[in-house]
Protein backbone atom coordinates (compact mmCIF):
# COMPACT_ATOMS: atom_id res chain seq x y z
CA UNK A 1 -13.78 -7.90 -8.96
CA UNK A 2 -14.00 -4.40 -7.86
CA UNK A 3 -11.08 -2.21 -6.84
CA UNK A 4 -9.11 -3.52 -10.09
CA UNK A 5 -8.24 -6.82 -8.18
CA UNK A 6 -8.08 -9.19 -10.13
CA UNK A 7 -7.94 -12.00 -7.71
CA UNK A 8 -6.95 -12.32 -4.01
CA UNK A 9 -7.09 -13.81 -0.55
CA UNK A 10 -7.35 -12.58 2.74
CA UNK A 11 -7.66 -14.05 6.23
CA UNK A 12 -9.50 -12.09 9.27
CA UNK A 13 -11.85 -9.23 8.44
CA UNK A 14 -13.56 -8.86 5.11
CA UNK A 15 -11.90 -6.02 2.93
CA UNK A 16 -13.43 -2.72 2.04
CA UNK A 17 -14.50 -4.03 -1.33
CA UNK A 18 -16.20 -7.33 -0.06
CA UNK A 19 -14.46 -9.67 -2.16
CA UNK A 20 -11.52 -12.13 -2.91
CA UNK A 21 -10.92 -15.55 -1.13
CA UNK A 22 -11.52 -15.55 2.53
CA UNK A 23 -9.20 -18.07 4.67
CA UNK A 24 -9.85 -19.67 7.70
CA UNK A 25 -6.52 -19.34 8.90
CA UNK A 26 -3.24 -17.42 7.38
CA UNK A 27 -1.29 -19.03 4.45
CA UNK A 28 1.97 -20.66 3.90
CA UNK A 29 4.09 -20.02 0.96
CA UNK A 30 2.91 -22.56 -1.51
CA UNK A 31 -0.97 -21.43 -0.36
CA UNK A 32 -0.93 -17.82 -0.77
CA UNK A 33 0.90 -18.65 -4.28
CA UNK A 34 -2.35 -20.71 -5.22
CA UNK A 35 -4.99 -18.69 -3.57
CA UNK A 36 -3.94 -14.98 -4.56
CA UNK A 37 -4.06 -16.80 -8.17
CA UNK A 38 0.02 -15.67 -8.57
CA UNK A 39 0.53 -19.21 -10.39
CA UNK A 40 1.97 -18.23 -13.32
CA UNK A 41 5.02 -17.03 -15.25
CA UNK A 42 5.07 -14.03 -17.49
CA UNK A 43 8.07 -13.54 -20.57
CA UNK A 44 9.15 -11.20 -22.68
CA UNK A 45 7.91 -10.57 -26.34
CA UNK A 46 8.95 -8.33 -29.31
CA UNK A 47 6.74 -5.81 -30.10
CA UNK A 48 5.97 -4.32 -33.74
CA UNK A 49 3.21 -2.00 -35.14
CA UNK A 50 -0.61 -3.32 -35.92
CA UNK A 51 0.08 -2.38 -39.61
CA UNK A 52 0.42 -4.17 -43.28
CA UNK A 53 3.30 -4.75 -43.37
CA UNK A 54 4.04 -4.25 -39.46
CA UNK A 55 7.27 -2.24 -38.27
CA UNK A 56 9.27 -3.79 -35.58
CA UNK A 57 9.56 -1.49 -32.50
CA UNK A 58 13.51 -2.16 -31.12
CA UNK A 59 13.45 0.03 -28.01
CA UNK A 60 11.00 -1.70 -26.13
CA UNK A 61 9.67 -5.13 -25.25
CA UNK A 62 5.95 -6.57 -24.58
CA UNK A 63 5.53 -8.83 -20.78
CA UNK A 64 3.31 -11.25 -21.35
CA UNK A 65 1.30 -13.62 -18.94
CA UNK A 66 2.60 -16.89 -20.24
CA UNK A 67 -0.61 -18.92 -19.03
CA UNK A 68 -3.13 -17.04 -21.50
CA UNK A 69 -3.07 -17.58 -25.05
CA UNK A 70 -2.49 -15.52 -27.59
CA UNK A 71 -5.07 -12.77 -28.25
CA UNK A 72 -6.56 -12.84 -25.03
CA UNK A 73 -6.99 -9.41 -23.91
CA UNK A 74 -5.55 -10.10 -20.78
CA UNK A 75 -2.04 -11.51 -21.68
CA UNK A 76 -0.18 -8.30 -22.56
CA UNK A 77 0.34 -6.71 -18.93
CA UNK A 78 2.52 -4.07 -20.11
CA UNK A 79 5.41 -2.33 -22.07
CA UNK A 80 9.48 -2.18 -21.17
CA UNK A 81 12.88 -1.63 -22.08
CA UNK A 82 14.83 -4.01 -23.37
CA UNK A 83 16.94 -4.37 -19.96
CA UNK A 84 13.83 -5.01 -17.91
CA UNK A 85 14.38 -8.27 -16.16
CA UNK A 86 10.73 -10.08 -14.80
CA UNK A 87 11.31 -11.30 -11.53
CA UNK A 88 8.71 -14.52 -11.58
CA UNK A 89 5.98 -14.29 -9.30
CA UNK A 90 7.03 -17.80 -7.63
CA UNK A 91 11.28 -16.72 -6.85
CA UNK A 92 9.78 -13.71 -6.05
CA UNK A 93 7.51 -14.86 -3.02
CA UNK A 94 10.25 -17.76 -2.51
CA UNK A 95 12.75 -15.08 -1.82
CA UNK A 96 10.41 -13.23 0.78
CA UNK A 97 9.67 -16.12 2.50
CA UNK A 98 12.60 -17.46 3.34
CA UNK A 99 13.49 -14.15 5.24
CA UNK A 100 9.80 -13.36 6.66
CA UNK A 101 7.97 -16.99 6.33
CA UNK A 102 10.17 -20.04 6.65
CA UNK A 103 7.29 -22.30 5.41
CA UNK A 104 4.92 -21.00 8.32
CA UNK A 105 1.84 -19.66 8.11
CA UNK A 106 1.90 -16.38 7.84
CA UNK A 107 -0.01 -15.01 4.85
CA UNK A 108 -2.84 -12.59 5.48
CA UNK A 109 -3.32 -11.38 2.05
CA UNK A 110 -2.03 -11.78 -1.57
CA UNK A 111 -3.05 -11.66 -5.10
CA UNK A 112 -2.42 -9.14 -8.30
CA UNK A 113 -4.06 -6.38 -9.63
CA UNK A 114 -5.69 -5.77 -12.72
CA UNK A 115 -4.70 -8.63 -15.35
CA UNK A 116 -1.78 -9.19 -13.69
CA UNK A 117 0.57 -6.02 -13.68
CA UNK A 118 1.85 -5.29 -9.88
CA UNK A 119 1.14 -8.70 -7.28
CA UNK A 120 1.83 -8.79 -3.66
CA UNK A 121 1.89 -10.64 -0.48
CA UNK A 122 1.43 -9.19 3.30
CA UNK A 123 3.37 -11.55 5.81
CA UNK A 124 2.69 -11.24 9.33
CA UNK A 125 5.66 -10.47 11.72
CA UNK A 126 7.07 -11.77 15.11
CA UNK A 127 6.45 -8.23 16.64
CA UNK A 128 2.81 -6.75 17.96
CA UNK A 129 2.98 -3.13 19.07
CA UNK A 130 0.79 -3.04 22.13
CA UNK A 131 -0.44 1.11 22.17
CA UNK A 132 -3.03 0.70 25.57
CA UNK A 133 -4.10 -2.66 26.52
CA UNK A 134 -7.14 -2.32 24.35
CA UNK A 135 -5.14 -0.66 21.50
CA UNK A 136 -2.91 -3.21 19.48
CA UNK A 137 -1.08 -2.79 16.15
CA UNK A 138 -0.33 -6.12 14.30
CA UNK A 139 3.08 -5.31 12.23
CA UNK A 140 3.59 -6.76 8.63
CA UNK A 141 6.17 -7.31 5.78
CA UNK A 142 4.72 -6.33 2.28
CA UNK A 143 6.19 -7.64 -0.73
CA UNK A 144 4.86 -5.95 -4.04
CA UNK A 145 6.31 -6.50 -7.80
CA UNK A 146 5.14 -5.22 -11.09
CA UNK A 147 4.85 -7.14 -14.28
CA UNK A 148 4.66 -3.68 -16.55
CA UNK A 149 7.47 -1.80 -14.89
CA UNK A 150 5.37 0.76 -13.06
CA UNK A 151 6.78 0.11 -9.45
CA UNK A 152 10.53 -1.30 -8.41
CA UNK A 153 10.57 -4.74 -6.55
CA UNK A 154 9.76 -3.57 -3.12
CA UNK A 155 9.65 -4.87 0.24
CA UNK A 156 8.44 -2.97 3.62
CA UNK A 157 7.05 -2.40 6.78
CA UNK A 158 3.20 -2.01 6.63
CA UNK A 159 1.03 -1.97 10.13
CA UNK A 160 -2.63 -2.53 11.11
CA UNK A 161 -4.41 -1.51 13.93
CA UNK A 162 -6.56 -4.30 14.92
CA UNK A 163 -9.42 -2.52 16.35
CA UNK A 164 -9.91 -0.65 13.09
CA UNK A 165 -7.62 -2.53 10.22
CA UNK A 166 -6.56 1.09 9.55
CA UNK A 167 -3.41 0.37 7.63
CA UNK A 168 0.62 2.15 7.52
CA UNK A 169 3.18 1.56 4.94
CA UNK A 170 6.14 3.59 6.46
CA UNK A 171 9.16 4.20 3.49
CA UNK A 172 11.39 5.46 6.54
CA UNK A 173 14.98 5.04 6.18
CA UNK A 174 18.60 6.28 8.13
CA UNK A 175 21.49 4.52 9.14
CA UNK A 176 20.09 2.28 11.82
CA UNK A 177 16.94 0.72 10.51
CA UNK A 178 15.18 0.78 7.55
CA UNK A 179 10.99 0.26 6.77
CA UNK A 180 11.66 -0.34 3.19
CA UNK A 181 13.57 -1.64 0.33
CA UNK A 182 13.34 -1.32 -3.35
CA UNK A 183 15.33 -3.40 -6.33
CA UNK A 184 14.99 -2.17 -10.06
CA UNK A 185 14.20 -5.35 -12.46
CA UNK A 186 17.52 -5.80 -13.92
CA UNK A 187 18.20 -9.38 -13.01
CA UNK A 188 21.11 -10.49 -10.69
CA UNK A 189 18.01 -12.03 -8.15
CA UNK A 190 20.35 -14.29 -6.65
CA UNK A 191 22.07 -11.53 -4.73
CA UNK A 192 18.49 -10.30 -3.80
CA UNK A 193 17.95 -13.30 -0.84
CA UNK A 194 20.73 -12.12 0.78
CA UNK A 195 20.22 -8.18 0.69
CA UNK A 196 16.49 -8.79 1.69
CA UNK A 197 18.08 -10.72 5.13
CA UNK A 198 19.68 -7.76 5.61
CA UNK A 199 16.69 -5.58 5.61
CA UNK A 200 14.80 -8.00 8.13
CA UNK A 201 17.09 -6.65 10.67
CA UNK A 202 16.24 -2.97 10.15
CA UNK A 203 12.76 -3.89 9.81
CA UNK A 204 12.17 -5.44 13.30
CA UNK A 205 14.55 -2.58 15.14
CA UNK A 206 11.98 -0.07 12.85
CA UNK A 207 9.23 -1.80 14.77
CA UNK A 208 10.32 -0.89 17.98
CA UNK A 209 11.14 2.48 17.14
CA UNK A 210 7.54 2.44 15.88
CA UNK A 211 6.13 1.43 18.75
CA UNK A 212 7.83 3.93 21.00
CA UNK A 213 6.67 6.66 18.74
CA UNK A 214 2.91 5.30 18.89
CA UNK A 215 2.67 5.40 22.59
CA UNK A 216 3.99 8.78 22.75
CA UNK A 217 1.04 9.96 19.59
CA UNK A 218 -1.28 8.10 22.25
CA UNK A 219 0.60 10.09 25.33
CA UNK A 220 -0.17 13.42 23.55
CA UNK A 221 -2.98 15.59 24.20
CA UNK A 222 -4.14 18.00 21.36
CA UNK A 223 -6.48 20.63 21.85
CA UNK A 224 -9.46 21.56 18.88
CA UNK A 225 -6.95 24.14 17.17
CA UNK A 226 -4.15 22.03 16.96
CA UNK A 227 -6.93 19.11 15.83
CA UNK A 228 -7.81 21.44 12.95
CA UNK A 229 -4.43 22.48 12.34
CA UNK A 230 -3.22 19.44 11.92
CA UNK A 231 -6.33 18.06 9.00
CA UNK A 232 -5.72 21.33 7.58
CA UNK A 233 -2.50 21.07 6.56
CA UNK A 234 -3.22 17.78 5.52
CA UNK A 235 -6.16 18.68 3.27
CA UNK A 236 -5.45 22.34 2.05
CA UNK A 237 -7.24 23.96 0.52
CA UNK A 238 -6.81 24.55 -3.15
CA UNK A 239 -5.74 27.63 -4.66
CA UNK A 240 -8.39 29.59 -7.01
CA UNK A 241 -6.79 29.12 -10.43
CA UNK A 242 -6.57 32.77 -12.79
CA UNK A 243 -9.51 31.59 -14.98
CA UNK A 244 -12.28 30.58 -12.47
CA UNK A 245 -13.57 34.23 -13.09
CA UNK A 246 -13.34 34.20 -17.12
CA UNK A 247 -13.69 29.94 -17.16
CA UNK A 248 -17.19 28.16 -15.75
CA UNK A 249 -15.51 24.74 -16.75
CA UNK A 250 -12.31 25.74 -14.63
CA UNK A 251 -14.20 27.60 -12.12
CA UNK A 252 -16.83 24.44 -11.47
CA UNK A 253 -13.89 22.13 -10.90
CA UNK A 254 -12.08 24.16 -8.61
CA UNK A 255 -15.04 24.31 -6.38
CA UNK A 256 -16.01 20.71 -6.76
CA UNK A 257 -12.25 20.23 -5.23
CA UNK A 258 -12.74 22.73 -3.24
CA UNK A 259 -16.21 20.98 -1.88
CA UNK A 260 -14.47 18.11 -1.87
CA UNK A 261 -11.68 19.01 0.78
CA UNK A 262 -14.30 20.93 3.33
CA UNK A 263 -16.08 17.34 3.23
CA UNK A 264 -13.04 15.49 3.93
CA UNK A 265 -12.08 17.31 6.64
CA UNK A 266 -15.38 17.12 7.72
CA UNK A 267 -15.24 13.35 8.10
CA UNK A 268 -11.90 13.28 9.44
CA UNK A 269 -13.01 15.31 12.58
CA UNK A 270 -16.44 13.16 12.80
CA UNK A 271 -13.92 9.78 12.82
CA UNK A 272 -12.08 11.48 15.39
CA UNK A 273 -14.81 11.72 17.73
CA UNK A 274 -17.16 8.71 16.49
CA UNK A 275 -14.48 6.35 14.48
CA UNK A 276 -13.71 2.95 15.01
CA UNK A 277 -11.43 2.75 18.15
CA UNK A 278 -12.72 6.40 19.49
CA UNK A 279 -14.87 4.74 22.29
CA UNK A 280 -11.05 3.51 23.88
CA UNK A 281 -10.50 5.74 27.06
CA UNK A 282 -7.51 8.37 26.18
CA UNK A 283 -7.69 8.06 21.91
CA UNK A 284 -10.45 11.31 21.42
CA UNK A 285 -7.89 13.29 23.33
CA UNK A 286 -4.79 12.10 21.64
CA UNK A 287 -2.42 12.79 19.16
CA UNK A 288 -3.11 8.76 18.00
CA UNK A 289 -6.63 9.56 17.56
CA UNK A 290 -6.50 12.36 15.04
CA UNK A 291 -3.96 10.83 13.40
CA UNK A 292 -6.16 7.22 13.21
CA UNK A 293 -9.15 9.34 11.75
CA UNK A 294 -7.26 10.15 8.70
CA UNK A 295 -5.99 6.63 8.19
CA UNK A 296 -9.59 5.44 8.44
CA UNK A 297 -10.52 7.87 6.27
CA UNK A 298 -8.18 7.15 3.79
CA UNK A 299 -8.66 3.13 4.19
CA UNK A 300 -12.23 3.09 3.88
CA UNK A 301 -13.97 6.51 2.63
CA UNK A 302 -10.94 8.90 0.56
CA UNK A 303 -12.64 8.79 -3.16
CA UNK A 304 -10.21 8.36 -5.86
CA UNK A 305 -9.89 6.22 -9.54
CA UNK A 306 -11.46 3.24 -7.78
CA UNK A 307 -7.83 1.56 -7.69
CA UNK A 308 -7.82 1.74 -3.45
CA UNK A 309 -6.18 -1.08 -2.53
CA UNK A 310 -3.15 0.06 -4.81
CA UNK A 311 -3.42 3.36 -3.60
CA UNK A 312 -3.52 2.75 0.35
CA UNK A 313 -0.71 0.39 -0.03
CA UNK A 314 1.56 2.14 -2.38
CA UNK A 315 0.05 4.87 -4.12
CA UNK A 316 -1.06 8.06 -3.18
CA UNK A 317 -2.80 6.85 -0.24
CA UNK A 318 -0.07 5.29 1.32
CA UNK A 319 1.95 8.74 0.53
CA UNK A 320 -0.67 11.02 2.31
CA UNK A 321 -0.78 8.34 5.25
CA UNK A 322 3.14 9.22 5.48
CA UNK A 323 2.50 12.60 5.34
CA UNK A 324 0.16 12.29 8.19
CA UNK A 325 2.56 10.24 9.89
CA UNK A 326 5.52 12.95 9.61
CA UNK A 327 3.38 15.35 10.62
CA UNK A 328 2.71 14.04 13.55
CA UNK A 329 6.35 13.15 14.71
CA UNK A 330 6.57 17.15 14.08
CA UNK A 331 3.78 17.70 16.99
CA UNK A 332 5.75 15.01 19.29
CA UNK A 333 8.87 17.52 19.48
């Protein structure tokens, strides 16, 4: 598959990449396990070096997929300390659904990526945020885990507008409610069930707080120099480094990047005026249009490694779609 999946499911609109396994309606717990391919268990293995006669290596540990056999090139998903303690794809979508699931269906997407290194699974919530009557925001729970230590065991509030599946994973947190959670690997999961319940609370009073805070983006009227502002700051530009001058390699990157960020702002403004969910009366005007056009660009046009599923959901994508989002908040004051 493209996009470094390596398999999924989805239910509703086709993804960006045009593949994984499309359902007719959402999953329950036991389906998104089978569809998203997350059936198996992965182990720890000592490592030593590919020499005659091989040196053990003490400090670290191999994580294996248990389900392919030795010497397939797939099996070996990554490299971690000795304390690392795999949470098991199966507990760890058992755990999420008994807070955000309950054996209902609820699954709109799930799978891993790559051979197997970071999984997850987006369950729908009990709260829509309604921006106009045309204008609705569906409001999720994403669980993600990595199998090569690369990410924590995390849990969050992600949202999708449903006129444009532009997506938000918010990591928002103070003493009232939270939007996300994180666990290092170091076993004790029993204790995670409860502490997870906990966070279900915050996450539906974050909702609310979300909503407010979309209506008033939708509320706020911007004017073309706040507009290009606001992508500016967003997307600056990048700084000429000392060598350009002396350097052709160093000077043609900089103004590849350079191109690169005058045609991303470029598109930003067109999705502002000509994006998915522009033709609603109010949005071109608004604070919650501008700030849609960069999460459709990011979603569906931002070049990067290829990896944009990762990225938009936990990556850098996600990060500059937080950005964006703080950003925002700053023009609401």
């Amino acid at each position: 598959m493209s996009a470094n999946v390596g398999e999924m499911f989805y239910y509703g609109d086709v993804p960006w990449h045009g593949e994984g396994k499309k359902l007719d309606q959402p999953a329950n717990f036991k389906e998104a396990i089978l569809a998203g391919g997350l059936d198996w268990e992965v182990r720890m293995a000592p490592l030593c070096t590919a020499e005659n006669p091989p040196s053990p290596v003490n400090s670290r540990m191999a994580i294996v997929r248990q389900d392919r056999p030795k010497g397939h090139p797939g099996r070996v998903l990554g490299v971690a300390h000795k304390g690392f303690r795999p949470l098991q794809n199966r507990e760890g979508i058992r755990i999420f659904d008994s807070i955000f699931g309950k054996g209902k269906r609820v699954y709109h997407t799930g799978g891993y990526l790559g051979a197997g290194e970071v999984v997850w699974a987006m369950a729908e919530l009990p709260k829509s945020i309604t921006v106009t009557n045309k204008d609705q925001v569906k409001t999720y729970s994403l669980f993600t885990n990595s199998h090569n230590g690369s990410i924590a065991i995390d849990f969050r509030l992600t949202t999708v507008r449903v006129v444009c599946q532009n997506t938000l994973s918010l990591a928002l947190k103070d003493k009232d409610k939270r939007t996300f959670f994180k666990k290092a690997h170091q076993g004790n999961y029993e204790a995670l069930q409860q502490e997870v319940k906990a966070f279900f609370a915050d996450t539906l009073r974050a909702a609310d707080d979300l909503e407010t805070r979309f209506k008033q983006m939708m509320e706020k009227k911007i004017d073309d120099d706040l507009i290009k502002a606001y992508i500016e700051n967003l997307f600056p530009e990048p700084k000429k480094p000392a060598r350009a001058d002396v350097d052709s390699r160093v000077k043609n990157l900089y103004l590849a990047r350079l191109q690169n960020i005058k045609e991303s702002r470029c598109r930003i403004s067109d999705l502002r005026l000509n994006g998915k969910g522009s033709e609603i009366k109010g949005v071109k005007e608004s604070l919650w249009g501008t700030f849609n056009a960069v999460l459709e660009f990011i979603d569906h046009y931002e070049k990067n490694s290829g990896n944009n599923i990762a990225s938009n959901l936990f990556g850098t994508g996600a990060a500059l779609k937080r950005k964006a989002y703080d950003q925002a908040l700053v023009y609401l004051q």
